[in-house]
N, C-alpha and C. Protein backbone atom coordinates (compact mmCIF):
# COMPACT_ATOMS: atom_id res chain seq x y z
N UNK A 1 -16.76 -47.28 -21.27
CA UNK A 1 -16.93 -46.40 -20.13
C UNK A 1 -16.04 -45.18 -20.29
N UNK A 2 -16.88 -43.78 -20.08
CA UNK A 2 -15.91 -42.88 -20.36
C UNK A 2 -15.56 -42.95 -18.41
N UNK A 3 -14.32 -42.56 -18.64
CA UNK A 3 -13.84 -42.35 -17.24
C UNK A 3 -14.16 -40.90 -16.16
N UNK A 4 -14.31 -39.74 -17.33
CA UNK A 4 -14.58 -38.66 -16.50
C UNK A 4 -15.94 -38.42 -16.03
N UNK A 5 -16.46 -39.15 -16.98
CA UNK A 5 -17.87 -38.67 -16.76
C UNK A 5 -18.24 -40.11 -15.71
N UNK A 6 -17.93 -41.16 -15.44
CA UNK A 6 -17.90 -42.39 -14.18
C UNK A 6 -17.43 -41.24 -13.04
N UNK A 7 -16.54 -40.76 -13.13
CA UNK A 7 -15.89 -39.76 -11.95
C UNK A 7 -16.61 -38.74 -11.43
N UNK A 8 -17.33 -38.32 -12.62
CA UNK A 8 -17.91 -36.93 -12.24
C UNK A 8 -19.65 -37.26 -11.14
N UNK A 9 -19.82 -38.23 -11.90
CA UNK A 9 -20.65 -38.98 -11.68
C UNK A 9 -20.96 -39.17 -10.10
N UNK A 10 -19.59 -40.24 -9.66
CA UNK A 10 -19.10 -40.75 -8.22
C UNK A 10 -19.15 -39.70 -7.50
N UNK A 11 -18.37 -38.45 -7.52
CA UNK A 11 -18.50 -37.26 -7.24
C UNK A 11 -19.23 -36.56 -6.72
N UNK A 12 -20.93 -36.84 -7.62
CA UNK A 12 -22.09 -36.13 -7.56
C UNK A 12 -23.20 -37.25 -6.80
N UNK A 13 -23.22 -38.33 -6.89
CA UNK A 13 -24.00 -38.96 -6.28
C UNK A 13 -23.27 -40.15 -4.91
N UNK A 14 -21.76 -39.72 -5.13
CA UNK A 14 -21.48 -41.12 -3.87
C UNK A 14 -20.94 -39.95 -2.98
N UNK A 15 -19.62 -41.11 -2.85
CA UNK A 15 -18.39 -40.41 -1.79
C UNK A 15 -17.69 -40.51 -2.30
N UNK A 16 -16.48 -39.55 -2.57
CA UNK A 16 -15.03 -39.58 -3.06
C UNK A 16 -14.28 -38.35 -2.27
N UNK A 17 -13.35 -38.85 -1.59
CA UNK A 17 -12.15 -37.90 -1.28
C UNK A 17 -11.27 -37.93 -1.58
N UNK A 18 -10.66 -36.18 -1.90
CA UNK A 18 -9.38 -35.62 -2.66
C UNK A 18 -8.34 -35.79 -2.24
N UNK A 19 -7.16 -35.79 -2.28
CA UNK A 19 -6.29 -35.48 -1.80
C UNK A 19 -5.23 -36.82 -1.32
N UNK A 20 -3.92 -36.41 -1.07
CA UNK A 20 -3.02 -37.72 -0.53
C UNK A 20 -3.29 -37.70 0.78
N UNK A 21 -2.89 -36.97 1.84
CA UNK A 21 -3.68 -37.12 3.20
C UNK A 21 -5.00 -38.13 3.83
N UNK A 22 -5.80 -37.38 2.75
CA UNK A 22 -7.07 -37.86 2.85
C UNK A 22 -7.07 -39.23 2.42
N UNK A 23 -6.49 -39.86 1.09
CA UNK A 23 -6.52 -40.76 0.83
C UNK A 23 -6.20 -41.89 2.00
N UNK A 24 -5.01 -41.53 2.33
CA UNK A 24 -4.12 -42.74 2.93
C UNK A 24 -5.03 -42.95 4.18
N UNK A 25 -5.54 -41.99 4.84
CA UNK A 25 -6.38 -42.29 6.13
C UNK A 25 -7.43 -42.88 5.94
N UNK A 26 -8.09 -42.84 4.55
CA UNK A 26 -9.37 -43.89 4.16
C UNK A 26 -8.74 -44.90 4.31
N UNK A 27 -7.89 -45.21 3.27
CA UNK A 27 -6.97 -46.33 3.34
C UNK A 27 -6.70 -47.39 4.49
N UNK A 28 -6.12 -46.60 5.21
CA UNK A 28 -6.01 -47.21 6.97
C UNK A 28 -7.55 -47.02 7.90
N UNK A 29 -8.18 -46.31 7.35
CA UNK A 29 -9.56 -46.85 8.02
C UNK A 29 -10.37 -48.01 7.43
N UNK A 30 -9.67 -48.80 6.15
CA UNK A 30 -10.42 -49.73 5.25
C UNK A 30 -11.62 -49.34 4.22
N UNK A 31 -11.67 -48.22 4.33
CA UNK A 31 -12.85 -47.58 3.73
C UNK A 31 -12.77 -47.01 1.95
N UNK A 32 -11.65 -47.36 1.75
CA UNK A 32 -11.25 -47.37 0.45
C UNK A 32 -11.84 -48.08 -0.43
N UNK A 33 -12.74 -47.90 -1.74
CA UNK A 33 -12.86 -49.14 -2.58
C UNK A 33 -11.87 -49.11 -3.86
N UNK A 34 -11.37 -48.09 -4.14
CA UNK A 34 -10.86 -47.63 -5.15
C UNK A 34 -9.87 -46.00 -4.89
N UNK A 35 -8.48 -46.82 -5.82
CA UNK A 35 -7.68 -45.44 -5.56
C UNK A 35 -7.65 -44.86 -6.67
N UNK A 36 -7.25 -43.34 -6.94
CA UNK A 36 -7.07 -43.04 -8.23
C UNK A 36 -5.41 -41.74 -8.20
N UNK A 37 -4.87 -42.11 -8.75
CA UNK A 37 -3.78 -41.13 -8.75
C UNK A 37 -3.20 -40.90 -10.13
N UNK A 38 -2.70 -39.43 -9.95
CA UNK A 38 -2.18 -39.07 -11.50
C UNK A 38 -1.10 -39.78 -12.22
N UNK A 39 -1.06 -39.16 -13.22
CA UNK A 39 0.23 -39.79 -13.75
C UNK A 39 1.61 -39.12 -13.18
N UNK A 40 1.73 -37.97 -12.59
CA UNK A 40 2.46 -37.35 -11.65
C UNK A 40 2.04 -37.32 -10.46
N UNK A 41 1.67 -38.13 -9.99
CA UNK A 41 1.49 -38.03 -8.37
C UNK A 41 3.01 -39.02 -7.91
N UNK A 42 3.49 -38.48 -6.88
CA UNK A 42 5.11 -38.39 -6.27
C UNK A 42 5.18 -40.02 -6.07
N UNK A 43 6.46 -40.08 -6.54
CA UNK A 43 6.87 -41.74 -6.72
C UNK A 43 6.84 -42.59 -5.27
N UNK A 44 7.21 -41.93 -4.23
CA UNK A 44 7.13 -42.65 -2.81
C UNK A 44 6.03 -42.63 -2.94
N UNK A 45 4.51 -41.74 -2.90
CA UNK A 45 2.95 -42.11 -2.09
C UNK A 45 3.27 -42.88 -3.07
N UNK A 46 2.80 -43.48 -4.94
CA UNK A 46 2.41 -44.47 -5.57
C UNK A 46 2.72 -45.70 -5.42
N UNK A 47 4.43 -45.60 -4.58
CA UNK A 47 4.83 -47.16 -4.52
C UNK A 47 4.23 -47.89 -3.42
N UNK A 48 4.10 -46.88 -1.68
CA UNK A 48 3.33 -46.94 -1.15
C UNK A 48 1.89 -47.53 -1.30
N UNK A 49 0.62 -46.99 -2.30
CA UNK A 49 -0.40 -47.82 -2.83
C UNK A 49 0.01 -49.05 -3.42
N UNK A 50 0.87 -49.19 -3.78
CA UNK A 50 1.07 -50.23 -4.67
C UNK A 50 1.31 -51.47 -3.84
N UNK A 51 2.33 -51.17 -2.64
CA UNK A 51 2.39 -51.72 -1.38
C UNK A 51 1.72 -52.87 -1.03
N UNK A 52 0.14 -52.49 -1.29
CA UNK A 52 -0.98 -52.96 -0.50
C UNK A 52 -1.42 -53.87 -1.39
N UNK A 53 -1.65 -55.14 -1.34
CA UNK A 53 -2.41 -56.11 -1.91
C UNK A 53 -3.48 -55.69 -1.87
N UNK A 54 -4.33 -55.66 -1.27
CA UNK A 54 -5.67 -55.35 -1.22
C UNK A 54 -6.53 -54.27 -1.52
N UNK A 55 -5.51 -53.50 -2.49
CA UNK A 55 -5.80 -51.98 -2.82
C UNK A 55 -6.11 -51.89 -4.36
N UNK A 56 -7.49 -51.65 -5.25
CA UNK A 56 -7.38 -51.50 -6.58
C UNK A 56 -7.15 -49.95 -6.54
N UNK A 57 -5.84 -49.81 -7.23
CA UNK A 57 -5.31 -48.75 -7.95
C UNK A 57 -4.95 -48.05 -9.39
N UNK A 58 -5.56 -47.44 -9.82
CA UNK A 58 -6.27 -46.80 -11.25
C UNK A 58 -5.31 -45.61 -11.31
N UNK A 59 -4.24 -45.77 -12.33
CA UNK A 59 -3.51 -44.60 -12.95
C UNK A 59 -4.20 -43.53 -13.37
N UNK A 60 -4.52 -42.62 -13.34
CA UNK A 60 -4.89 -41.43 -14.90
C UNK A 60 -3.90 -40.96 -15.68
N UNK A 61 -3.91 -40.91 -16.41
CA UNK A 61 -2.63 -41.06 -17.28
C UNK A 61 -2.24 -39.38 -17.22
N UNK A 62 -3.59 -38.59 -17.20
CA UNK A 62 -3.26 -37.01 -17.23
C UNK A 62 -2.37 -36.97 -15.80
N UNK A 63 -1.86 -35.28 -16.18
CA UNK A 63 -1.46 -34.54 -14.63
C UNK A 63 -2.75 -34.47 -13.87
N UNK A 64 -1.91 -33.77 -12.44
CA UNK A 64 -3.02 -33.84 -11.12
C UNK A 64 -3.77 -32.40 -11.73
N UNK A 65 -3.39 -31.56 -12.54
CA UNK A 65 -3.97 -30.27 -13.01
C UNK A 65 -5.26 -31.04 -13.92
N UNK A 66 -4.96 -31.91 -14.76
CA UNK A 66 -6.12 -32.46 -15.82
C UNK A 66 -6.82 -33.89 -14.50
N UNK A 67 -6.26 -33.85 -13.94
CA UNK A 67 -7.41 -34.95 -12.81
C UNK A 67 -8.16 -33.85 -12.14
N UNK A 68 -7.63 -32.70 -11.46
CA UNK A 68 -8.71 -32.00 -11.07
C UNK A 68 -9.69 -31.42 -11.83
N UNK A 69 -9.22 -31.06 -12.94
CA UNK A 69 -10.37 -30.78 -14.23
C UNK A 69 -11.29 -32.09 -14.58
N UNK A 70 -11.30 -32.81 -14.10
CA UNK A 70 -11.85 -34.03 -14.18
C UNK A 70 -12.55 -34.04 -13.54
N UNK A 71 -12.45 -33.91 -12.19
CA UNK A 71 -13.35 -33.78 -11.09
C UNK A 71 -14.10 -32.67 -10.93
N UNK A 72 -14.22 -31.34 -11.56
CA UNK A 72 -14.55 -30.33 -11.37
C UNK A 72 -14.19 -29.22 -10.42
N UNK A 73 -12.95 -29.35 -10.14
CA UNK A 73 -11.84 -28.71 -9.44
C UNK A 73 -11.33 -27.67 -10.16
N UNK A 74 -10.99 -26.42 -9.31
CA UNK A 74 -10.62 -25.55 -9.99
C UNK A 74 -8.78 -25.99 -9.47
N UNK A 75 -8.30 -26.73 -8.90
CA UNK A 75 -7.29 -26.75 -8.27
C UNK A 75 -6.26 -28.49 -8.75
N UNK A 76 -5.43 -28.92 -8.18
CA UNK A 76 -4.63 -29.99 -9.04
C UNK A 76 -5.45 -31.08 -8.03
N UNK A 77 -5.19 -32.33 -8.06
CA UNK A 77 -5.42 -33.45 -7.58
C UNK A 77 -4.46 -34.54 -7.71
N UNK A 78 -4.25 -35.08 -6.86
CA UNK A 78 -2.96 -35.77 -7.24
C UNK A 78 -3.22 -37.52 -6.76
N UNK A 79 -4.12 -37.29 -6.11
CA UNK A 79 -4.85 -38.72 -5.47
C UNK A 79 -6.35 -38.72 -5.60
N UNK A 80 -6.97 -39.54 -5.33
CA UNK A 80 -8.47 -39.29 -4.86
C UNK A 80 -9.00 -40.77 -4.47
N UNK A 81 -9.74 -41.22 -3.76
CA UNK A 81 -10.45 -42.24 -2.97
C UNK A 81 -11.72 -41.99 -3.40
N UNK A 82 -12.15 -43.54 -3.65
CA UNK A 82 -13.81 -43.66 -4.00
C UNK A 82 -14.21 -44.64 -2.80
N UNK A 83 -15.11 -44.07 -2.08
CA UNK A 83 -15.32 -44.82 -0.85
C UNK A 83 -16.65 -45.20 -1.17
N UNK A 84 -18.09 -44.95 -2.19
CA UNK A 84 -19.02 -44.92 -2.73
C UNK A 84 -18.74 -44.21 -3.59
N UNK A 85 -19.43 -45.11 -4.62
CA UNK A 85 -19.39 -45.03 -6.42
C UNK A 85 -20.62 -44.02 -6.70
N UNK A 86 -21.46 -44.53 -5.55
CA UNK A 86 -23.13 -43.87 -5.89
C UNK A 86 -23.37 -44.31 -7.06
N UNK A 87 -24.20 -43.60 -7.89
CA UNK A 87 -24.46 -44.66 -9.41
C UNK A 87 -23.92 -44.56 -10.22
N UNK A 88 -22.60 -44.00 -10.00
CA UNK A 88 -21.63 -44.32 -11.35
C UNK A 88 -20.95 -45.68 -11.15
N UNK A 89 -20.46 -46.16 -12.27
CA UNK A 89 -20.18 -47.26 -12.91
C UNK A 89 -18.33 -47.34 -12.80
N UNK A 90 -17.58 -46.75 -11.76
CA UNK A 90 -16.23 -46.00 -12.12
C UNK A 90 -15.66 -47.43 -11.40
N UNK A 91 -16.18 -48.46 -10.51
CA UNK A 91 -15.73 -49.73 -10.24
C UNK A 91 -15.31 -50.30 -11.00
N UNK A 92 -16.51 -50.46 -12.10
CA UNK A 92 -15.86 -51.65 -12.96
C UNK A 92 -14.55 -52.00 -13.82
N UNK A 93 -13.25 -50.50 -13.44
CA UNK A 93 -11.99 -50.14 -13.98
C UNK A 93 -11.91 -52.16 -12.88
N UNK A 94 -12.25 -52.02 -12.02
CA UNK A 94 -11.24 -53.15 -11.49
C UNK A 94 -11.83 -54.49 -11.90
N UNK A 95 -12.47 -54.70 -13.20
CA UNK A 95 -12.38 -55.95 -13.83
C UNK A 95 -12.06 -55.84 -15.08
N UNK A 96 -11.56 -55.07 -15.24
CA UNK A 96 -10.76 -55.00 -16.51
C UNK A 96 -9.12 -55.21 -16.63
């Protein structure tokens, strides 16, 4: 599975929201299926996700500058929420 193109994918045919804000309020609305944060996204939000038992959480190993290039962002990303995959395949990070 390439990962950007699962992302770009989710992106274009589901639901995914950007951002730490955004994230955490999916989060607390349960509507989360999947987290994704950079490899620089700020050490309090990550320990925070980590927090949560019930949370699959997916490193990207790039910066939030190469996660938003990922997503097709002209801007950084430092979190992002997959609330629908739509028909990408970007779930199955959580059986691996």
């Amino acid at each position: 599975m390439d990962f950007n193109v699962s992302l770009r994918r989710a992106i274009k045919t589901g639901e995914v929201i950007l951002g730490q804000n955004q994230t955490e309020q999916c989060i607390n609305e349960g509507k989360a299926q999947m987290v994704v944060v950079a490899g620089n996204c700020p050490e309090k939000f990550r320990e925070s996700l980590f927090a949560k038992n019930d949370l699959f959480v997916y490193t990207f190993e790039g910066s939030g500058v190469q996660l938003g290039k990922a997503c097709g962002k002209p801007f950084m990303v430092s979190a992002l929420t997959v609330v629908n995959p739509g028909e990408s395949d970007i779930l199955s990070l959580k059986r691996v």
